[in-house]
C-alpha atoms as a PDB file:
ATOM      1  CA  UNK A   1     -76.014-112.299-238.897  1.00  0.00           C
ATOM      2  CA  UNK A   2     -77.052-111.533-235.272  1.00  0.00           C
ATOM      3  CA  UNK A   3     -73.443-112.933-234.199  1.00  0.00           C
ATOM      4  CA  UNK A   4     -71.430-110.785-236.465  1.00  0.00           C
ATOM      5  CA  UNK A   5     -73.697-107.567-235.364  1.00  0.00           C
ATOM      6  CA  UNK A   6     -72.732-108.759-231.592  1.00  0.00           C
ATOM      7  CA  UNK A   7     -68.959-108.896-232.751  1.00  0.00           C
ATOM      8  CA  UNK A   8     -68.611-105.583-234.219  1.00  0.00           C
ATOM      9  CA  UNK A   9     -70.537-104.199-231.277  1.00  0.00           C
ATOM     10  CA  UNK A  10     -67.894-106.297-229.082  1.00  0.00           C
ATOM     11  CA  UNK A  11     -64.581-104.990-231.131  1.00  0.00           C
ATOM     12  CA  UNK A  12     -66.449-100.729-230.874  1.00  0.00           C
ATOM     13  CA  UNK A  13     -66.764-101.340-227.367  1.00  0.00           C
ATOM     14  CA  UNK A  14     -63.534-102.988-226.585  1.00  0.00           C
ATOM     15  CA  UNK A  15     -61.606 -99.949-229.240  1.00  0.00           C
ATOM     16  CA  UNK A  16     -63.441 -97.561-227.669  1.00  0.00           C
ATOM     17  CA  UNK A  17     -62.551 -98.348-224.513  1.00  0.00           C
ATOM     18  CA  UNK A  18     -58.815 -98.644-224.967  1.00  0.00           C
ATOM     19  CA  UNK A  19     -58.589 -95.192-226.834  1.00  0.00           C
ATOM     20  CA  UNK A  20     -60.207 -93.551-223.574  1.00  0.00           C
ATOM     21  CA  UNK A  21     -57.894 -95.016-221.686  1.00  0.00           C
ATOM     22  CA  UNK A  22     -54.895 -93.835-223.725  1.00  0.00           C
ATOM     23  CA  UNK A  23     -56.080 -90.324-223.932  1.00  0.00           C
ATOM     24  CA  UNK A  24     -53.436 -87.741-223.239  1.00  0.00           C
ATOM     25  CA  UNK A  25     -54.109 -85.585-220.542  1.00  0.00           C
ATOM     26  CA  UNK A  26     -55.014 -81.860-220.639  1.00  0.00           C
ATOM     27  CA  UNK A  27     -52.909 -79.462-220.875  1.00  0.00           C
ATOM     28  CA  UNK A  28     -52.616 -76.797-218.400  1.00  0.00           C
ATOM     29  CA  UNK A  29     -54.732 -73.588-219.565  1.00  0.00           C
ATOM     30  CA  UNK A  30     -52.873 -71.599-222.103  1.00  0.00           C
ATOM     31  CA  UNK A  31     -50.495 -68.758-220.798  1.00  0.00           C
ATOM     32  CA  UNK A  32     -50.435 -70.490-216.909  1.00  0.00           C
ATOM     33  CA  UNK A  33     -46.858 -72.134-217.260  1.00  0.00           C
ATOM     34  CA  UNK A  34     -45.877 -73.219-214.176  1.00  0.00           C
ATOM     35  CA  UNK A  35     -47.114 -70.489-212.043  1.00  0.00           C
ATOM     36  CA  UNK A  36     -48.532 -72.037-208.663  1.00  0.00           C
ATOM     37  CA  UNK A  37     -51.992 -71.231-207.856  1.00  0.00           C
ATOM     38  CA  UNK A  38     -53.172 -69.496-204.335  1.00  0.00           C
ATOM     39  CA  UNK A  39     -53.718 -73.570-202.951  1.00  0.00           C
ATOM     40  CA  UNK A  40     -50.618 -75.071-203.694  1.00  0.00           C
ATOM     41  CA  UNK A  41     -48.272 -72.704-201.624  1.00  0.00           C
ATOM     42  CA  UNK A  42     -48.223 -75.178-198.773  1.00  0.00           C
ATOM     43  CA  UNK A  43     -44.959 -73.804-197.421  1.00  0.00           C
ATOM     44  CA  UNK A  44     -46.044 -70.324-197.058  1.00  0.00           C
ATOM     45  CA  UNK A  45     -47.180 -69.017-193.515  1.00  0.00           C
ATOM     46  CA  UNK A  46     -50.975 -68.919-193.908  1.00  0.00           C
ATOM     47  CA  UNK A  47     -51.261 -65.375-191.972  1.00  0.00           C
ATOM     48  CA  UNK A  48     -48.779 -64.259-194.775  1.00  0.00           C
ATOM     49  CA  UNK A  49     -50.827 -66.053-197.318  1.00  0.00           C
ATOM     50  CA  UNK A  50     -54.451 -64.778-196.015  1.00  0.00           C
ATOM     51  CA  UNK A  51     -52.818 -61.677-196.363  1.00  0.00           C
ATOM     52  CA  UNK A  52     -51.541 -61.742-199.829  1.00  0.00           C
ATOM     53  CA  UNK A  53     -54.715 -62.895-200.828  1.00  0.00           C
ATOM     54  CA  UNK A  54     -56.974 -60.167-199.798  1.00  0.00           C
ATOM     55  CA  UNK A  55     -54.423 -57.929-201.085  1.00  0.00           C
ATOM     56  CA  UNK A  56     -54.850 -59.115-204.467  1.00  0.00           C
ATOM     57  CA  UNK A  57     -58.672 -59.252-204.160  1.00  0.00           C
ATOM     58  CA  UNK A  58     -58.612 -55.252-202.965  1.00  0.00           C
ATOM     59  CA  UNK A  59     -56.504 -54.860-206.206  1.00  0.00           C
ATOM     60  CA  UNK A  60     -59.392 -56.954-208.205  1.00  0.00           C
ATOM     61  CA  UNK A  61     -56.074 -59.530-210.109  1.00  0.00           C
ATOM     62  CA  UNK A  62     -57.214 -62.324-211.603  1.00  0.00           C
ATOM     63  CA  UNK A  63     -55.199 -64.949-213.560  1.00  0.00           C
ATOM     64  CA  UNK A  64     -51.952 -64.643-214.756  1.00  0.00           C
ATOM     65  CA  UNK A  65     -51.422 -61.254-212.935  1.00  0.00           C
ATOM     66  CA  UNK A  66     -52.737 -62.329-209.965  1.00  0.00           C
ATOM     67  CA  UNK A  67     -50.896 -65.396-209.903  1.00  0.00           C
ATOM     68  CA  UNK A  68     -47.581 -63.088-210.650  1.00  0.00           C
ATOM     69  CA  UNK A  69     -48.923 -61.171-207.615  1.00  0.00           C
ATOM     70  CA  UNK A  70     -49.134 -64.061-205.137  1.00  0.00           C
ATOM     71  CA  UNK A  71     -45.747 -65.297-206.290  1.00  0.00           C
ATOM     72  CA  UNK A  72     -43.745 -61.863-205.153  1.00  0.00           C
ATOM     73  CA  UNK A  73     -46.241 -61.100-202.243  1.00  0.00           C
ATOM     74  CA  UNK A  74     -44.924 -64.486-200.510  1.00  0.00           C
ATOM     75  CA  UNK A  75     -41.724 -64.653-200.999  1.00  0.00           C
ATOM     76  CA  UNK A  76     -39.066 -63.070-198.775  1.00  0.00           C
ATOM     77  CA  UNK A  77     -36.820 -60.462-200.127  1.00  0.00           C
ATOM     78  CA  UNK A  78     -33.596 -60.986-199.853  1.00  0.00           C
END
């Protein structure tokens, strides 16, 4: 008795294990897309950056807009 209450605890573990390891992984937040955030514009000239950024704080944007903001503020018009 005790061994088969040891093997099923065994075979939960061991299953429970493997599903957590096979667990997809989030998904980005609805409506984000592939809009980069305020930290991943590494190629950006920070004072342009800083810049942008307190821009879009004065203006109070916050998510998606904000993220639509950052995107035009840094790049260069052609």
């Amino acid at each position: 008795m005790r061994r088969s209450i040891l093997a099923a605890t065994a075979l939960a573990a061991l299953i429970t294990s493997t599903l957590a390891q096979n667990a997809p992984a989030p998904a980005d937040k609805p409506g984000t897309g592939s809009v980069q955030g305020d930290d991943t514009m590494t190629d950006v000239d920070p004072e342009l950056l800083a810049g942008c950024k307190r821009e879009a704080a004065q203006k109070k944007l916050k998510g998606a807009e904000r993220a639509t903001f950052m995107n035009t503020c840094v790049e260069p018009e052609d």
